[in-house]
Protein backbone atom coordinates (compact mmCIF):
# COMPACT_ATOMS: atom_id res chain seq x y z
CA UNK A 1 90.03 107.20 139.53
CA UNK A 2 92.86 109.50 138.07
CA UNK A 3 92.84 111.46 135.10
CA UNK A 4 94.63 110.35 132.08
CA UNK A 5 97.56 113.24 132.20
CA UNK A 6 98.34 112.15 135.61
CA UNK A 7 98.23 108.39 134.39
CA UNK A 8 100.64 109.37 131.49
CA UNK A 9 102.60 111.24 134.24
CA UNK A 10 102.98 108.00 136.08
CA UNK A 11 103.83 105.73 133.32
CA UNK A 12 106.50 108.08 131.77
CA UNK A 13 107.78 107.70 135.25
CA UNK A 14 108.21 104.02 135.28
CA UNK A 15 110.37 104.02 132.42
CA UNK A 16 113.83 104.46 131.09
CA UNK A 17 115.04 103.92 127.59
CA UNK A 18 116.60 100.29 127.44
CA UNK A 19 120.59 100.61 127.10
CA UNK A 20 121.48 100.57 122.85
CA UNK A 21 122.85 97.23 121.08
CA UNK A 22 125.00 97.08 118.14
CA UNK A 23 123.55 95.10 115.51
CA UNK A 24 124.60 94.70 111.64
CA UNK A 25 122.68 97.01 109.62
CA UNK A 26 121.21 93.78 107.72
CA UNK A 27 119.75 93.10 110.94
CA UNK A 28 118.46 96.44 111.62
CA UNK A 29 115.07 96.84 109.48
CA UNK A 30 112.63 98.43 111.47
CA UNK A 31 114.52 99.52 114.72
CA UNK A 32 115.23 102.55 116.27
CA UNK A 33 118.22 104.32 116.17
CA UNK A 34 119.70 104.98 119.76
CA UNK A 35 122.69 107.33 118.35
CA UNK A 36 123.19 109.43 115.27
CA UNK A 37 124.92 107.89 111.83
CA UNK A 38 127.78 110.29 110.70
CA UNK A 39 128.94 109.00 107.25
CA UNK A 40 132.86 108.24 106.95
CA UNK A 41 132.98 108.68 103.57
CA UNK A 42 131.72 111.02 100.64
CA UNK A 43 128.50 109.94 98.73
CA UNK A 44 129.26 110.00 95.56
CA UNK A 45 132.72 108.86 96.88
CA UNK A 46 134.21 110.41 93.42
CA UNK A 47 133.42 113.22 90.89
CA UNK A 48 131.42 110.45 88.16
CA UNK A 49 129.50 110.92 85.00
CA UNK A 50 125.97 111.25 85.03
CA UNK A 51 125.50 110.09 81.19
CA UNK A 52 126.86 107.98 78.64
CA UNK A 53 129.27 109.80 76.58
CA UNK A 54 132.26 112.11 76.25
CA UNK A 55 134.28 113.42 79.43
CA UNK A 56 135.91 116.84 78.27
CA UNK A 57 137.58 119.97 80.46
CA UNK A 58 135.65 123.37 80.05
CA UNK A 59 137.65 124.88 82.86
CA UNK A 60 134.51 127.07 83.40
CA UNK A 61 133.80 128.18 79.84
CA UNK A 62 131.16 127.48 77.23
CA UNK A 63 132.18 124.98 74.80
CA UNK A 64 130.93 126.03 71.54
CA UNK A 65 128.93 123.58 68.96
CA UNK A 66 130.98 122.32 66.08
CA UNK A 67 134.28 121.96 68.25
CA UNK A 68 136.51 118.86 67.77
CA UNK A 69 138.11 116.61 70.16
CA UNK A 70 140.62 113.60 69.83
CA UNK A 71 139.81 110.80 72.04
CA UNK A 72 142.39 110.10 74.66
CA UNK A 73 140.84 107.08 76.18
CA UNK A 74 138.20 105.42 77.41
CA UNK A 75 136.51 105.34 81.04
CA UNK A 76 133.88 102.23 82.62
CA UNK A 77 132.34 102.38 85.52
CA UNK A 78 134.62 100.06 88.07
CA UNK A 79 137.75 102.05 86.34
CA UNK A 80 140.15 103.37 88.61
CA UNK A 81 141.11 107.13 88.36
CA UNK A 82 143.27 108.12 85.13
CA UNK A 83 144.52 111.33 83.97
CA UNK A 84 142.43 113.19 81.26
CA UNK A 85 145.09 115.05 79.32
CA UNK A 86 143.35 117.86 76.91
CA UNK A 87 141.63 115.90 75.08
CA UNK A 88 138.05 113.81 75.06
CA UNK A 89 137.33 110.54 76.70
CA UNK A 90 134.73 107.94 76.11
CA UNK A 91 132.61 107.69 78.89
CA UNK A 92 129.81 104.92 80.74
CA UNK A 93 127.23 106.35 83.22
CA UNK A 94 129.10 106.16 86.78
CA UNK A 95 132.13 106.13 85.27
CA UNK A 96 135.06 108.03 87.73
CA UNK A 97 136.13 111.39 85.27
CA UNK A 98 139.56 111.36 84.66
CA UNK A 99 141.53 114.08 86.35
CA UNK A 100 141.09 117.14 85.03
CA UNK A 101 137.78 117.20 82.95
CA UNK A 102 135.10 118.50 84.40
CA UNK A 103 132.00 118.10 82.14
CA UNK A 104 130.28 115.80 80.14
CA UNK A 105 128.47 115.60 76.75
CA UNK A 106 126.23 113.18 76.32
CA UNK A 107 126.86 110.45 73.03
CA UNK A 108 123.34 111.43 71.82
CA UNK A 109 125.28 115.38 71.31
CA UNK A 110 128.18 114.27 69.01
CA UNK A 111 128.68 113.26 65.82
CA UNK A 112 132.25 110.75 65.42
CA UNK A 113 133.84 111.70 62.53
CA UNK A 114 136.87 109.17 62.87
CA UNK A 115 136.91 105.48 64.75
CA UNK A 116 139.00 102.33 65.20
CA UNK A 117 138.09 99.22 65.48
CA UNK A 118 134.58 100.32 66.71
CA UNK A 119 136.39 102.64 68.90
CA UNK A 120 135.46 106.40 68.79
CA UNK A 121 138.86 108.60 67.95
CA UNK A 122 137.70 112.29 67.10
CA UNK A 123 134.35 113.63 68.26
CA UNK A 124 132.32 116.81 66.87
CA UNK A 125 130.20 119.06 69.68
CA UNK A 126 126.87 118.84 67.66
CA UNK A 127 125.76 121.23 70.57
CA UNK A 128 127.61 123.88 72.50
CA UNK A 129 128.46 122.17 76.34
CA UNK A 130 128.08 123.51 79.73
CA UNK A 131 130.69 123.59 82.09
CA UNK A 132 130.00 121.02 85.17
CA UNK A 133 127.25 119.36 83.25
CA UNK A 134 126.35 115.79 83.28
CA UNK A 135 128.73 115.18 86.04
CA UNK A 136 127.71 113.89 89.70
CA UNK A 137 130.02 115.59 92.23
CA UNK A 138 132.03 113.99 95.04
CA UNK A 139 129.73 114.36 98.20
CA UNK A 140 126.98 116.02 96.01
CA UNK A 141 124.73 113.81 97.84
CA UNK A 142 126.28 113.32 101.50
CA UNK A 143 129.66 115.06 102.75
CA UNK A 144 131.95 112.96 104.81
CA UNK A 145 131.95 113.60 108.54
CA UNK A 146 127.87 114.44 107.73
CA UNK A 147 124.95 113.58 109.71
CA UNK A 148 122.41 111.17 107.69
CA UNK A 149 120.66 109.53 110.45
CA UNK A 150 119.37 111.28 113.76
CA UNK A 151 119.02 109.38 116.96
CA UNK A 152 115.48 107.68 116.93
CA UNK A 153 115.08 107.68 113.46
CA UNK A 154 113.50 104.63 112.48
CA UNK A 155 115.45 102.18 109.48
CA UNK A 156 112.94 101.70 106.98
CA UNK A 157 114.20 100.76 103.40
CA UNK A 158 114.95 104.43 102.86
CA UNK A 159 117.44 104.94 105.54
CA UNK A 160 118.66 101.34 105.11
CA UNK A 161 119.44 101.72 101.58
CA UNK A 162 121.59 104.94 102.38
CA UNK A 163 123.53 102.86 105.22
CA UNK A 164 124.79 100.31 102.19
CA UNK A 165 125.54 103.35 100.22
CA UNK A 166 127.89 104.80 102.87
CA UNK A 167 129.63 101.52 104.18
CA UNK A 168 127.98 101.67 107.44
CA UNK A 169 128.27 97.73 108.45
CA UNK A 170 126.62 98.16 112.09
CA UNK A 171 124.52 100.57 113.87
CA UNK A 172 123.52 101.58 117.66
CA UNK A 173 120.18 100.48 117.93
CA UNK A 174 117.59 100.14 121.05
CA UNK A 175 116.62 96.99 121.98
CA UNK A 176 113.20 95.81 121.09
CA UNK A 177 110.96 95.77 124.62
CA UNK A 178 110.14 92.37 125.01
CA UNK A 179 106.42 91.72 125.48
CA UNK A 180 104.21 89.23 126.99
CA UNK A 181 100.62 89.64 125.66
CA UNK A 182 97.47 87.52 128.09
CA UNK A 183 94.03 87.35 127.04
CA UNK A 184 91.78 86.08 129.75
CA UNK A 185 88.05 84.60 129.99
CA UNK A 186 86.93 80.88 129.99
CA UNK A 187 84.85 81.48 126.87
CA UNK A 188 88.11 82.48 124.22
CA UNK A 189 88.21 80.46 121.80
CA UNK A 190 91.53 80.98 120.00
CA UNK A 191 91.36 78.09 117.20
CA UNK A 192 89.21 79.95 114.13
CA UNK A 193 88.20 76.46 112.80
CA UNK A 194 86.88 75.81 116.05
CA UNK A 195 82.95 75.47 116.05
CA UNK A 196 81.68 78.31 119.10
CA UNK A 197 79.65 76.55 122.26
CA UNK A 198 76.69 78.00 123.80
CA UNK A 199 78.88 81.31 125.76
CA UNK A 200 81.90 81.12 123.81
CA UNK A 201 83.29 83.78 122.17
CA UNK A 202 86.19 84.36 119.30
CA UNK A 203 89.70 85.76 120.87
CA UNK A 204 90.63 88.98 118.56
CA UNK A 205 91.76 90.89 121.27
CA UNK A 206 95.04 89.25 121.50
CA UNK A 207 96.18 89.10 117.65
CA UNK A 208 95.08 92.38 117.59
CA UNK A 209 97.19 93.53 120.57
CA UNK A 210 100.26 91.58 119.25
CA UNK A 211 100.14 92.99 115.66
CA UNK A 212 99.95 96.43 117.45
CA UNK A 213 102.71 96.17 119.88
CA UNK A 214 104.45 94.73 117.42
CA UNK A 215 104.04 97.58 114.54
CA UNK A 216 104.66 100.06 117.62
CA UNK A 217 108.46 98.25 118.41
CA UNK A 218 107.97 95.68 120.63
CA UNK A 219 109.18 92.27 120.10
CA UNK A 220 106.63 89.43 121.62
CA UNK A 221 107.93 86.38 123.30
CA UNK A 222 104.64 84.96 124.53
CA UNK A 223 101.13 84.72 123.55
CA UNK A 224 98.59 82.72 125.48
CA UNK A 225 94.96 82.80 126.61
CA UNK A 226 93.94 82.02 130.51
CA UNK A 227 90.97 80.91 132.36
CA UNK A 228 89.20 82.69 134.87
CA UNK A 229 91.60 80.86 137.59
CA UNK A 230 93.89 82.29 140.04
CA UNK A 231 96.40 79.39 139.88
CA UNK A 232 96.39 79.05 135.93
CA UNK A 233 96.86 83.09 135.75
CA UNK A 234 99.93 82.54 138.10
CA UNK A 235 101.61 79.98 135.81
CA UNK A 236 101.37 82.08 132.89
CA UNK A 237 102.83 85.01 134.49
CA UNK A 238 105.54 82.75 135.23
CA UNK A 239 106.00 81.57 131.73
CA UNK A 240 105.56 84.62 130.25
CA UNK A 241 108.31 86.30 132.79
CA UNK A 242 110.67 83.39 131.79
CA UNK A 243 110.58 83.97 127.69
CA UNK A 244 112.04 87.52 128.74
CA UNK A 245 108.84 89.81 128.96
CA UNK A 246 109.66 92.89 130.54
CA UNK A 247 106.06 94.29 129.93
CA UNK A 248 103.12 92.48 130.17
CA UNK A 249 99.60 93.50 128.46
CA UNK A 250 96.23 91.17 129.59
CA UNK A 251 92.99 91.84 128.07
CA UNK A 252 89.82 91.72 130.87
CA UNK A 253 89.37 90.56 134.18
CA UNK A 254 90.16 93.96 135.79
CA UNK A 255 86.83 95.47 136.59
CA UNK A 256 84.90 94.71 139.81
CA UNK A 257 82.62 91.41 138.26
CA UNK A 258 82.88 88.06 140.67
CA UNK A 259 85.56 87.13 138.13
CA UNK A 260 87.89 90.01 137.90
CA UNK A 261 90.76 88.58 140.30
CA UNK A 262 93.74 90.34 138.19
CA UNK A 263 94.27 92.71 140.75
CA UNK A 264 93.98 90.34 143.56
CA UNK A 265 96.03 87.87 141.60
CA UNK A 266 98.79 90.49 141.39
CA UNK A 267 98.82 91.88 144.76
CA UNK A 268 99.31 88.08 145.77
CA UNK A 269 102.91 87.93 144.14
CA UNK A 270 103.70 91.37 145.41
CA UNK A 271 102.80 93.76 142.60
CA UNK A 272 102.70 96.97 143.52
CA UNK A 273 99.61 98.57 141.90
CA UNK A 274 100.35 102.36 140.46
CA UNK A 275 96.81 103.37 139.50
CA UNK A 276 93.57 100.87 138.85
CA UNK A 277 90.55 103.33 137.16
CA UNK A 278 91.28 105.80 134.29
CA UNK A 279 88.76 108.82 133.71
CA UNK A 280 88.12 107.46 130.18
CA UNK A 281 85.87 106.13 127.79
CA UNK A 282 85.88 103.26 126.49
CA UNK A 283 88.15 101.60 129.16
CA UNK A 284 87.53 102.94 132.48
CA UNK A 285 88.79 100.05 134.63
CA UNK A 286 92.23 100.33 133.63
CA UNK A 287 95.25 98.81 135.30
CA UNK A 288 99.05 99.52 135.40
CA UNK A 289 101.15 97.92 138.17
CA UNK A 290 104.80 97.20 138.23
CA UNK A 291 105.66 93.39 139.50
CA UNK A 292 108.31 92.28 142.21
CA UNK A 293 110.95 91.96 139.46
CA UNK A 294 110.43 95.36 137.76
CA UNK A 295 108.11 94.10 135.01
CA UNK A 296 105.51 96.57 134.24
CA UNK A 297 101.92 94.93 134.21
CA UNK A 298 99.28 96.73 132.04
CA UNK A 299 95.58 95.45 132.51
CA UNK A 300 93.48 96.19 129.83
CA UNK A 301 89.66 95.82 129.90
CA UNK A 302 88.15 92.86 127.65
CA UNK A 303 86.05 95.08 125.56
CA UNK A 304 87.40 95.30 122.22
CA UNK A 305 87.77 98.80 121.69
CA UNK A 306 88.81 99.32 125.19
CA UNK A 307 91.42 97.10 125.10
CA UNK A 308 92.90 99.32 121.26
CA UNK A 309 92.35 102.25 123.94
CA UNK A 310 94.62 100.87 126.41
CA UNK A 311 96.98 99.67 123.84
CA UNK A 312 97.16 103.12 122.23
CA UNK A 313 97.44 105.86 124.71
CA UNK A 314 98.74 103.78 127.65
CA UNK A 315 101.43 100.54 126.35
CA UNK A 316 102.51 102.31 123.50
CA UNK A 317 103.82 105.82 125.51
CA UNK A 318 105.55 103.37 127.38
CA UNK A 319 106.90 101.49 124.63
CA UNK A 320 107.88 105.42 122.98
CA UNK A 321 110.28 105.92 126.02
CA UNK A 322 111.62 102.34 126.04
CA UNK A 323 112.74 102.96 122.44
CA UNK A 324 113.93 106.61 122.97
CA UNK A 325 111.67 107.99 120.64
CA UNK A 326 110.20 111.68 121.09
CA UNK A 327 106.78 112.44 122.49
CA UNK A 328 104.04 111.92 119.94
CA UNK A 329 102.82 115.17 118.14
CA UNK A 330 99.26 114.41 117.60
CA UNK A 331 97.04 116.62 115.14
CA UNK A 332 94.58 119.63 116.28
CA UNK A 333 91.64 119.09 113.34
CA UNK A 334 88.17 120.78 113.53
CA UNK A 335 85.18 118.75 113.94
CA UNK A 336 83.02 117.90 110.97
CA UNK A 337 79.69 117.82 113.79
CA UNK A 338 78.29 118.13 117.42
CA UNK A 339 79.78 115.01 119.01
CA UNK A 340 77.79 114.01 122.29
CA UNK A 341 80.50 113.02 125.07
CA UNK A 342 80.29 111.69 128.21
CA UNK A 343 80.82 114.63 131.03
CA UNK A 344 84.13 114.78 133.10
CA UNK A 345 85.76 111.87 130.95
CA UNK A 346 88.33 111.90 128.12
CA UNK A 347 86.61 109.96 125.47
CA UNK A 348 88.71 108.28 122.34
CA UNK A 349 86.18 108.06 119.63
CA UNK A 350 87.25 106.15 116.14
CA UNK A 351 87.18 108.20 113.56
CA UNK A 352 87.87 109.50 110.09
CA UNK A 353 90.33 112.26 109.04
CA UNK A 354 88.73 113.54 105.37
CA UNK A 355 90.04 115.96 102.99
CA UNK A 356 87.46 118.08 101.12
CA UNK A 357 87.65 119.45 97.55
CA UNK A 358 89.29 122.91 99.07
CA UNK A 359 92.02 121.09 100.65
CA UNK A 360 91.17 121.57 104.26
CA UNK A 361 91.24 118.34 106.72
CA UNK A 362 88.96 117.83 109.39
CA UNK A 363 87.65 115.00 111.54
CA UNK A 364 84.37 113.08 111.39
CA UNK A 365 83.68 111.02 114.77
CA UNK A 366 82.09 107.57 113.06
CA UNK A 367 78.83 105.93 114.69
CA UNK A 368 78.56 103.39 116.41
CA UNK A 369 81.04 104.21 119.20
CA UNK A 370 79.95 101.40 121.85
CA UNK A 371 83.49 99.58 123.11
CA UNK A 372 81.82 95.94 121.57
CA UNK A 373 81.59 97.11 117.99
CA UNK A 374 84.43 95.91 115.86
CA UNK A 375 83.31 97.02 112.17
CA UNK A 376 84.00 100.75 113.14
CA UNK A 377 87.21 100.23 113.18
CA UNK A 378 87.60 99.27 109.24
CA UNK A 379 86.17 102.48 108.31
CA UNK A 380 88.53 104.43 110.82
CA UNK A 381 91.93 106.31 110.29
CA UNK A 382 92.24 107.82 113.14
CA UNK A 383 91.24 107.85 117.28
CA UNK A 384 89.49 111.90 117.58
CA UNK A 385 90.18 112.64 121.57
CA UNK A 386 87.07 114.66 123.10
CA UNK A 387 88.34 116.24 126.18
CA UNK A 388 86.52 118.99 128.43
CA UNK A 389 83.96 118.66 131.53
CA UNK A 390 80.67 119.31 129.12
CA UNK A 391 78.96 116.41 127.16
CA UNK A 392 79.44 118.30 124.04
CA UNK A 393 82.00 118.78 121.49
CA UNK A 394 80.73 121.08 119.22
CA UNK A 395 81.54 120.98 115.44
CA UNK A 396 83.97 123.31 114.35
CA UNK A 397 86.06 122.72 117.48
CA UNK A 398 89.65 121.36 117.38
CA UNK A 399 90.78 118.42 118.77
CA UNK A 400 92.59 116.23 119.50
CA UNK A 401 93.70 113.71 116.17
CA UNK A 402 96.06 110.94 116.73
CA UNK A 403 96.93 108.42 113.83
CA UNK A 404 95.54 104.87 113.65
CA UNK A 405 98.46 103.01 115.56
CA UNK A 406 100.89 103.06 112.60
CA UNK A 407 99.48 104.25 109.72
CA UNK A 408 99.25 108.29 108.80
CA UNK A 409 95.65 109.20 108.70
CA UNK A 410 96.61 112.53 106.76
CA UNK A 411 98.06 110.25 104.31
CA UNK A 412 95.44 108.06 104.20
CA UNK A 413 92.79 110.93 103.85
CA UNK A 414 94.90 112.50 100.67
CA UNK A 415 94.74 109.18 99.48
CA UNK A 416 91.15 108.53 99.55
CA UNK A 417 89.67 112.00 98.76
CA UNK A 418 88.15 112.65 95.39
């Protein structure tokens, strides 16, 4: 049995980040960047008005209420660049300013004292204008040759949106690890409609490990459950290696019960195994072995909650440095009581990140920490890691806080509080 750094140690080991792709940026929602976005172009791309209304030249100077203006022309948004003259010219919100004027008034700030036609041709300042006002300057918002996007930023809508805005058709992404996801036992049942037998169990572990992986980057191309049988486990390796998977993740079968023939089964096709036995809690007896073809097999225990262990601290590292991304920054919180802990073992309790009426966060280790119990988990936002050789964490302490897989539990606890 190895600690967990040294497990860590080995996995980061294991791994490289996969070689980028270049994919069309309206392919690219929710990947990883594997190189920076410079923009090629100014954003605005031209000086443009901010309001509807009148597009004059202050040249740096005040322009006193009460002055008049003829109006020279008239500018839409779309228009191509014209030359402003002296004079005023009707202006639409995004309009390009005609060169040489510099400011605009809004239409609410004028009175027109002569038109044409519906047209506007002499305008009164009702209110004195500033110079540069109203007006939205080229590259106010990005500078060409700028950098918008930094390698392993992630393309939400956010960064998406400001792709389209700077003409950025395709982008250096890293591929998607390719997962294979095995949940193993004779008494899964997988169909929800299906009535349970005497024995029989539902199978959450493996939706629960797919929307995970999935959330965390990973792109699954095979699902399946297994008996407890050598021969089927070895054709659904197969399969699963076949769709692509690179990684495999198996729920139970892994711990030292008459039917826990994973690591036999994978020593039989030539697996090497890297380390079977974490000191942890919940999920003790897990696996990580790397198969004849350079897949990387990851066996978690069938316990619920061990399994979201082994999914959290162990696959998803892995999946971190297949993607390029940084090493996670986790949160050092105070906790809110005395947490009993098992001695010598790194223990991941579920647990809630609060806010109290000063402003001050802090961690709350939930009951009902046994690896079976699934209801915990609604009320969690967070995973509090209780590390040290004692069987107590005393409150007040900092540890350890890392986020619910996805989801921000400082966020969530800003969000919730009173």
């Amino acid at each position: 049995m190895i600690s967990y750094g040294e497990a860590l140690q080995q996995l980061l080991a294991a791994v490289e980040p996969l070689p980028a792709q270049h994919l069309p940026v309206d392919q690219a929602e929710d990947r990883v960047l594997a190189t920076a976005v410079t923009s090629t172009q100014a954003l605005p791309p031209f000086d443009n008005s901010a309001m509807d209304g009148f597009a004059l030249h202050a040249g740096g100077e005040v322009i006193p209420a009460g002055s008049m203006f003829d109006v020279q022309g008239w500018q839409a948004a779309g228009d191509v660049a014209a030359e402003g003259g002296q004079g005023a010219w009707e202006i639409m919100t995004g309009a390009r300013m005609p060169n040489g004027l510099d400011s605009v008034v809004p239409v609410e700030q004028v009175d027109v004292v002569e038109t044409e036609n519906g047209r506007p041709l002499r305008i009164r300042l009702r209110e004195s204008l500033k110079p540069g006002q109203h007006v939205r300057l080229r590259g106010q918002d990005v500078e060409h040759g700028e950098e918008v996007l930094a390698a392993a930023a992630t393309l939400d809508i956010n960064a998406l949106t400001l792709l389209h805005a700077i003409g950025a058709a395709n982008v250096q992404v890293q591929p998607q690890p390719k997962v294979a996801v095995i949940a193993t036992g004779k008494e899964l049942v997988s169909d929800a409609a299906q009535a349970l037998e005497s024995g029989q169990i539902r199978d959450s572990n493996r939706p629960y490990l797919v929307r995970r992986l999935q959330a965390a980057g990973a792109e699954v191309v095979w699902q399946g459950v297994v008996g407890d049988d050598m021969a089927a486990f070895d054709n659904v390796l197969d399969v699963a290696l076949a769709a692509g998977a690179k990684v495999l993740v198996s729920t139970g079968a892994v711990s030292q019960g008459r039917y826990d023939f994973i690591p036999d089964a994978l020593r039989a096709r030539g697996a090497r195994i890297i380390f079977h036995k974490v000191a942890i809690r919940p999920g003790k007896p897990l696996l990580f072995a790397r198969l004849p073809d350079g897949a990387l097999y990851f066996g978690l225990p069938g316990n619920p909650i061990s399994a979201a262990v082994g999914q959290r601290f162990f696959v998803e590292p892995v999946l971190r440095r297949l993607l390029g991304l940084p090493e996670e920054v986790a949160l050092q919180l105070p906790l809110q009581a005395d947490v009993r802990k098992p001695p010598g073992l790194r223990m991941h309790a579920r647990a809630r990140v609060e806010l109290d009426a000063h402003g001050q966060l802090s961690v709350r280790v939930l009951a009902g920490q046994e690896s079976f119990r699934l209801k915990t988990m609604l009320k969690a936002n967070a995973w509090a890691v209780l590390e040290g050789e004692g069987d107590l964490a005393a409150a007040g302490s900092r540890v350890r806080v890392q986020g619910w897989g996805h989801r921000d539990p400082v966020q969530l606890a800003q969000q919730e509080s009173p």
